[in-house]
C-alpha atoms as a PDB file:
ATOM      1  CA  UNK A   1      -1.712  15.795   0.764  1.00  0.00           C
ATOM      2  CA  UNK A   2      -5.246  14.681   2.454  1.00  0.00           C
ATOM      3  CA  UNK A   3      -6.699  12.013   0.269  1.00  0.00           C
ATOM      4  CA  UNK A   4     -10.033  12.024   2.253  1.00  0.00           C
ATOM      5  CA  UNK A   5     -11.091  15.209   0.817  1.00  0.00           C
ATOM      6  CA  UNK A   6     -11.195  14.630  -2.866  1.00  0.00           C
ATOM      7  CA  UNK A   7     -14.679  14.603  -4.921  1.00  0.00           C
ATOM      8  CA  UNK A   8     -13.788  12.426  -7.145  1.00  0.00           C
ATOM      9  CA  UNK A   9     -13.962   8.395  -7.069  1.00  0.00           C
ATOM     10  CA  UNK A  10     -10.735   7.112  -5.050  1.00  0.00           C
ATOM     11  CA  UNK A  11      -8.503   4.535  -5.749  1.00  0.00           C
ATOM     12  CA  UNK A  12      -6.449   2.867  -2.864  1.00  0.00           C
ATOM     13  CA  UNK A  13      -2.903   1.209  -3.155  1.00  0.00           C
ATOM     14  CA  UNK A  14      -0.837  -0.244  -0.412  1.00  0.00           C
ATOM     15  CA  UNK A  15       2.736  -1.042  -0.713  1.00  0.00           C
ATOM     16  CA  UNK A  16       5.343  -1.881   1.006  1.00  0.00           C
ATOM     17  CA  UNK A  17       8.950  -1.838  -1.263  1.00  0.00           C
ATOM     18  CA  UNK A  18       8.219  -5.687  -2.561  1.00  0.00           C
ATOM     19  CA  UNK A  19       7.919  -6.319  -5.765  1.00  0.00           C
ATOM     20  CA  UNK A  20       4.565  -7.608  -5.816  1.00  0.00           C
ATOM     21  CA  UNK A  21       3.331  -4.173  -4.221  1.00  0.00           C
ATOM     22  CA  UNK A  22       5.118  -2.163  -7.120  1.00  0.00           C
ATOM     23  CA  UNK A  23       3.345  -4.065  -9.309  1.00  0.00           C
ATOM     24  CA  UNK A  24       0.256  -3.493  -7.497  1.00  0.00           C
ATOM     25  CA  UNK A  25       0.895   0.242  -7.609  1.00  0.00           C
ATOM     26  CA  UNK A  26       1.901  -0.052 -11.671  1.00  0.00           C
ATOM     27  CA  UNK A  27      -1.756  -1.946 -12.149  1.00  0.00           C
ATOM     28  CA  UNK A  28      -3.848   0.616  -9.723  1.00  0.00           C
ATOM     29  CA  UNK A  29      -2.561   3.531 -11.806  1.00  0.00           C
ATOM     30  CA  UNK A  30      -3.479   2.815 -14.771  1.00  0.00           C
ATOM     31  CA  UNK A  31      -6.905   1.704 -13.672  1.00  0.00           C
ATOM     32  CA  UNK A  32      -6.881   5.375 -11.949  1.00  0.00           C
ATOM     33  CA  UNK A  33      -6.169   6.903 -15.501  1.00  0.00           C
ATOM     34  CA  UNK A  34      -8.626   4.706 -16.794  1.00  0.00           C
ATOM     35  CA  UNK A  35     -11.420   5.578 -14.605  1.00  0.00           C
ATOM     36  CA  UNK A  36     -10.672   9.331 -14.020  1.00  0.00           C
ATOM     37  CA  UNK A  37      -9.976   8.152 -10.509  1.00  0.00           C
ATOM     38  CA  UNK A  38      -7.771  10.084  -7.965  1.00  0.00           C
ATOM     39  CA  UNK A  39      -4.949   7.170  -6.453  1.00  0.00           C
ATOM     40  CA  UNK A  40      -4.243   7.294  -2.841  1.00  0.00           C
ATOM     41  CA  UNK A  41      -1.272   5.617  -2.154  1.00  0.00           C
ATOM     42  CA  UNK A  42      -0.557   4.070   0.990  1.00  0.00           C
ATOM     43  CA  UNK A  43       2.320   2.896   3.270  1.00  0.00           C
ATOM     44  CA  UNK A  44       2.460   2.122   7.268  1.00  0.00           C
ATOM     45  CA  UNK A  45       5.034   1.080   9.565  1.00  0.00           C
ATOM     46  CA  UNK A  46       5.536   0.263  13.153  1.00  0.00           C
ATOM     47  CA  UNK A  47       7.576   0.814  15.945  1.00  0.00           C
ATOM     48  CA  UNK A  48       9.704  -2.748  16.371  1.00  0.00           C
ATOM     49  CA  UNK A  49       8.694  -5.014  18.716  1.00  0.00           C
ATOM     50  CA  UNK A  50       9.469  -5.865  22.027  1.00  0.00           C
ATOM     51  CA  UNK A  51       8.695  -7.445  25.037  1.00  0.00           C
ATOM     52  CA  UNK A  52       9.130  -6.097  28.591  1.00  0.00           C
ATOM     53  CA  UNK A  53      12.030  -3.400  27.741  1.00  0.00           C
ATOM     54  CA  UNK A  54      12.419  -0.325  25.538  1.00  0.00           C
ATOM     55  CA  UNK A  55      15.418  -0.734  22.472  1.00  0.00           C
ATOM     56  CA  UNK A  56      17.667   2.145  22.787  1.00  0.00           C
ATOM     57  CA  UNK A  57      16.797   4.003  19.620  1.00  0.00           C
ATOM     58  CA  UNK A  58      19.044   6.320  17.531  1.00  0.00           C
ATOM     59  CA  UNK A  59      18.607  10.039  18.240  1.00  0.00           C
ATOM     60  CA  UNK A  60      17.818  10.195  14.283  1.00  0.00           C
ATOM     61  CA  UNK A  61      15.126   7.514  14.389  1.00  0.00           C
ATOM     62  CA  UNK A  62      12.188   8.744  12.958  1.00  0.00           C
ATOM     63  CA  UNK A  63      10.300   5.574  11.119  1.00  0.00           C
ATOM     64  CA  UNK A  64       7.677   8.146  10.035  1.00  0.00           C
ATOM     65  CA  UNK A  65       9.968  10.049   7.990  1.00  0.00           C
ATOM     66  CA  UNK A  66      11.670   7.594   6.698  1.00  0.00           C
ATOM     67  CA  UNK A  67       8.995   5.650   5.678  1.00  0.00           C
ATOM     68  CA  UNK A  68       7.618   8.708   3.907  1.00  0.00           C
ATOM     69  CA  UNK A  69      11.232   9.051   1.752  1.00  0.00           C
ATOM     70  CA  UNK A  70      10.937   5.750   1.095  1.00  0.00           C
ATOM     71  CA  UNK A  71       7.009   6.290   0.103  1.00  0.00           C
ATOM     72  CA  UNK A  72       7.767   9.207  -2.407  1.00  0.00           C
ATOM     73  CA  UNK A  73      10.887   7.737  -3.821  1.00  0.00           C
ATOM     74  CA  UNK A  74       8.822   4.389  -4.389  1.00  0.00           C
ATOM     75  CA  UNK A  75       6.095   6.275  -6.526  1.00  0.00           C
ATOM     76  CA  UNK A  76       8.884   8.441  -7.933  1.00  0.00           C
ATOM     77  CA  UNK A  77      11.206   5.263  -9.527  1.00  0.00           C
ATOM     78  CA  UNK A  78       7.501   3.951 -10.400  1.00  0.00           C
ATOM     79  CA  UNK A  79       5.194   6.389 -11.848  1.00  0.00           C
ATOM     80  CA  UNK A  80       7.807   8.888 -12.833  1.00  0.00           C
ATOM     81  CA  UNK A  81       8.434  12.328 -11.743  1.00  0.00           C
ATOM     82  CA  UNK A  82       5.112  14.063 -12.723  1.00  0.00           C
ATOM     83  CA  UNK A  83       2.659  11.124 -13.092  1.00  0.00           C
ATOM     84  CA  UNK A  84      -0.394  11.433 -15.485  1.00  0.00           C
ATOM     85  CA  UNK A  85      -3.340  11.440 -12.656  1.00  0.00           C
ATOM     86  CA  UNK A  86      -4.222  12.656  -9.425  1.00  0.00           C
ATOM     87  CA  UNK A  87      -2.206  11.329  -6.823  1.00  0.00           C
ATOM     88  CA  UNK A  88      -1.638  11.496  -2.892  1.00  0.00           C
ATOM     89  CA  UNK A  89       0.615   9.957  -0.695  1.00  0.00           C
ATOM     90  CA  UNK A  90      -0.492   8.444   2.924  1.00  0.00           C
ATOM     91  CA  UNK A  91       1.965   7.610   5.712  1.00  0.00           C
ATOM     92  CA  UNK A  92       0.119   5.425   8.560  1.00  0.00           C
ATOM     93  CA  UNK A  93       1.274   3.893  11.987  1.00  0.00           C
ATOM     94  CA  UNK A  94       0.105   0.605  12.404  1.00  0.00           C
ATOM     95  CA  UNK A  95      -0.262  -2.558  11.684  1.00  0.00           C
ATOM     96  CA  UNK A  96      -0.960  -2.609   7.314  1.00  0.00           C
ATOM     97  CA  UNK A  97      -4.027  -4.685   6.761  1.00  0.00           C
ATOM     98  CA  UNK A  98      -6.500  -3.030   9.590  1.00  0.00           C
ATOM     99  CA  UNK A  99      -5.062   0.164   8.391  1.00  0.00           C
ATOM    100  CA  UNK A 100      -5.326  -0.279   4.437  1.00  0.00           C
ATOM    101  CA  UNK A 101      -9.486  -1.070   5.449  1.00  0.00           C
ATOM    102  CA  UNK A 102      -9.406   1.856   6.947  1.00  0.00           C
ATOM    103  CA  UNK A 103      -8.105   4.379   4.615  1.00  0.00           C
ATOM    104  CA  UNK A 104     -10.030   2.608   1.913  1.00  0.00           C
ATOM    105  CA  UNK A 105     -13.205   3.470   3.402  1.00  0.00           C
ATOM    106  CA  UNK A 106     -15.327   5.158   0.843  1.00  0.00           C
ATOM    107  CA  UNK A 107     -13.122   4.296  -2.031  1.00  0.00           C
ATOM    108  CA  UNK A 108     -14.093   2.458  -5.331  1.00  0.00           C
ATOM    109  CA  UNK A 109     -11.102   0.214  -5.047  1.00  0.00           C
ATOM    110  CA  UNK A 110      -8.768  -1.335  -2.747  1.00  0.00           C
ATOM    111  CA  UNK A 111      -5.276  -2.612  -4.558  1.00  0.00           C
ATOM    112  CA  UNK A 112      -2.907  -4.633  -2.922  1.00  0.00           C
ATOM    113  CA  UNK A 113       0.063  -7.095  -4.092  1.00  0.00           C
ATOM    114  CA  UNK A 114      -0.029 -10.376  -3.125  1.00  0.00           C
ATOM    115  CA  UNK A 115       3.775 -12.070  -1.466  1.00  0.00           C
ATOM    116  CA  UNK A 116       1.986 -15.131  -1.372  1.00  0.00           C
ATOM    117  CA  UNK A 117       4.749 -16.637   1.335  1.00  0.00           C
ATOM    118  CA  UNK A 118       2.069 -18.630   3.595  1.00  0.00           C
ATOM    119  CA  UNK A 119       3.212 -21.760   5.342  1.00  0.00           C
ATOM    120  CA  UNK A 120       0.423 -23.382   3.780  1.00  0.00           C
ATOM    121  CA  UNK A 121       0.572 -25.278   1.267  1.00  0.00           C
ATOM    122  CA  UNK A 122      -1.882 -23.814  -2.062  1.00  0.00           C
ATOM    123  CA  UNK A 123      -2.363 -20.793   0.289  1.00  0.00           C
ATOM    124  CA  UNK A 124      -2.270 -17.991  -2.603  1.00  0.00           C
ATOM    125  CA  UNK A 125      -2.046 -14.718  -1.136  1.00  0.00           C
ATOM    126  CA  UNK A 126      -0.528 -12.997   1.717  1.00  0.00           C
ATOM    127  CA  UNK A 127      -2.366 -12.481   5.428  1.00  0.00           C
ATOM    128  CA  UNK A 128      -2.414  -8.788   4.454  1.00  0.00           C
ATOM    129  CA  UNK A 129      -4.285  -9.911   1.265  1.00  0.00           C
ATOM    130  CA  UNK A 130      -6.605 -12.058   2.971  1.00  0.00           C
ATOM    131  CA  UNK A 131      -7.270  -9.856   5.365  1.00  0.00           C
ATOM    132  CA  UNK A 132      -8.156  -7.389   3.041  1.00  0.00           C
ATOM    133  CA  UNK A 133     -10.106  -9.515   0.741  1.00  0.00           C
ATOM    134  CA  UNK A 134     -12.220 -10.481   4.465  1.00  0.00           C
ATOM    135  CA  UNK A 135     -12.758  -7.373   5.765  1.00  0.00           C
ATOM    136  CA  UNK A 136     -12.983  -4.430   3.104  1.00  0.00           C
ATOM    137  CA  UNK A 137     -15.814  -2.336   2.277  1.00  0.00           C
ATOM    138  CA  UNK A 138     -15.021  -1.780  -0.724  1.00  0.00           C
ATOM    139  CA  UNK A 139     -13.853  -4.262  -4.146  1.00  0.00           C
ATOM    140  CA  UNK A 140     -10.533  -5.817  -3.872  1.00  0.00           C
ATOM    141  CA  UNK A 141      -7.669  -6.410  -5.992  1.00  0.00           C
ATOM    142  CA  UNK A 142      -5.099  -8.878  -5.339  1.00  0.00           C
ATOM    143  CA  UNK A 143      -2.044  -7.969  -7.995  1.00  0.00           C
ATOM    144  CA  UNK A 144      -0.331 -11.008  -8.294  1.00  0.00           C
ATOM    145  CA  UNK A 145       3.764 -10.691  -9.177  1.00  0.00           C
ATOM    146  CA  UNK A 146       4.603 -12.108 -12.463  1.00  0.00           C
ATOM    147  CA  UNK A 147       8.232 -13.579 -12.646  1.00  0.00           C
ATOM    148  CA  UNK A 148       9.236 -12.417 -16.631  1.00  0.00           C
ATOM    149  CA  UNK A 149      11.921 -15.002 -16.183  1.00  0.00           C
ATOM    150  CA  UNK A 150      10.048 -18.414 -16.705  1.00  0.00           C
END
């Protein structure tokens, strides 16, 4: 599905299987049904890295596709089968924060969940986050995840 090509206003969501992100995608959809806005959910991934030598790979190893099953079974387990808005899927290579700027380019929104795991002490959100927050064109929103349990 292209996400780039819809008229109407956009809605971006990165995750990434944590919690916080599913709860980022849970918040950016209903702000999508509440605004009429198409979501564009995102997820990237990498090849692992090394230094100096090539890791003998699996014949099978395609990080693409298997970021994409875990992509569609992610919105799937989240927003149900047939969810109630426009939606598109977005598998990128690379690194998550440069590319979540860049496929939010032109959107109305930019959602992302917050891990919050710095070694900093009082540091609130994630690098990804931060780097967001820094360096989008468009409004951010940092969904923080809400432990039910205390």
């Amino acid at each position: 599905m292209n996400s780039e090509t819809g008229s109407r206003p956009r809605i971006v969501v990165g995750i990434d299987g944590s919690e916080p992100s599913l709860d980022a995608l849970r918040w950016a959809a209903t702000q999508a049904e509440l605004t009429g806005a198409q979501l564009d959910v995102v997820m990237t991934w990498e090849y692992p890295t090394s230094y100096g030598w090539v890791p003998p790979y699996p014949e099978d190893f395609d990080p693409e596709a298997d970021t994409r099953k875990v992509l569609e079974e992610t919105v799937r387990r989240v927003l149900g089968e047939q969810p109630a808005l426009e939606l598109h899927t977005r598998v990128i290579e690379g690194h998550p924060a440069p590319s979540l700027i860049e496929a939010s380019r032109g959107a109305q929104l930019l959602v992302v969940g917050s891990r919050g795991h710095g070694a900093f002490v009082g540091m609130v959100i994630g690098s990804v986050s931060e780097h967001c927050v820094s360096h989008s064109s468009c409004p951010v929103v940092v969904v923080r995840h809400s432990d039910d349990s205390s």
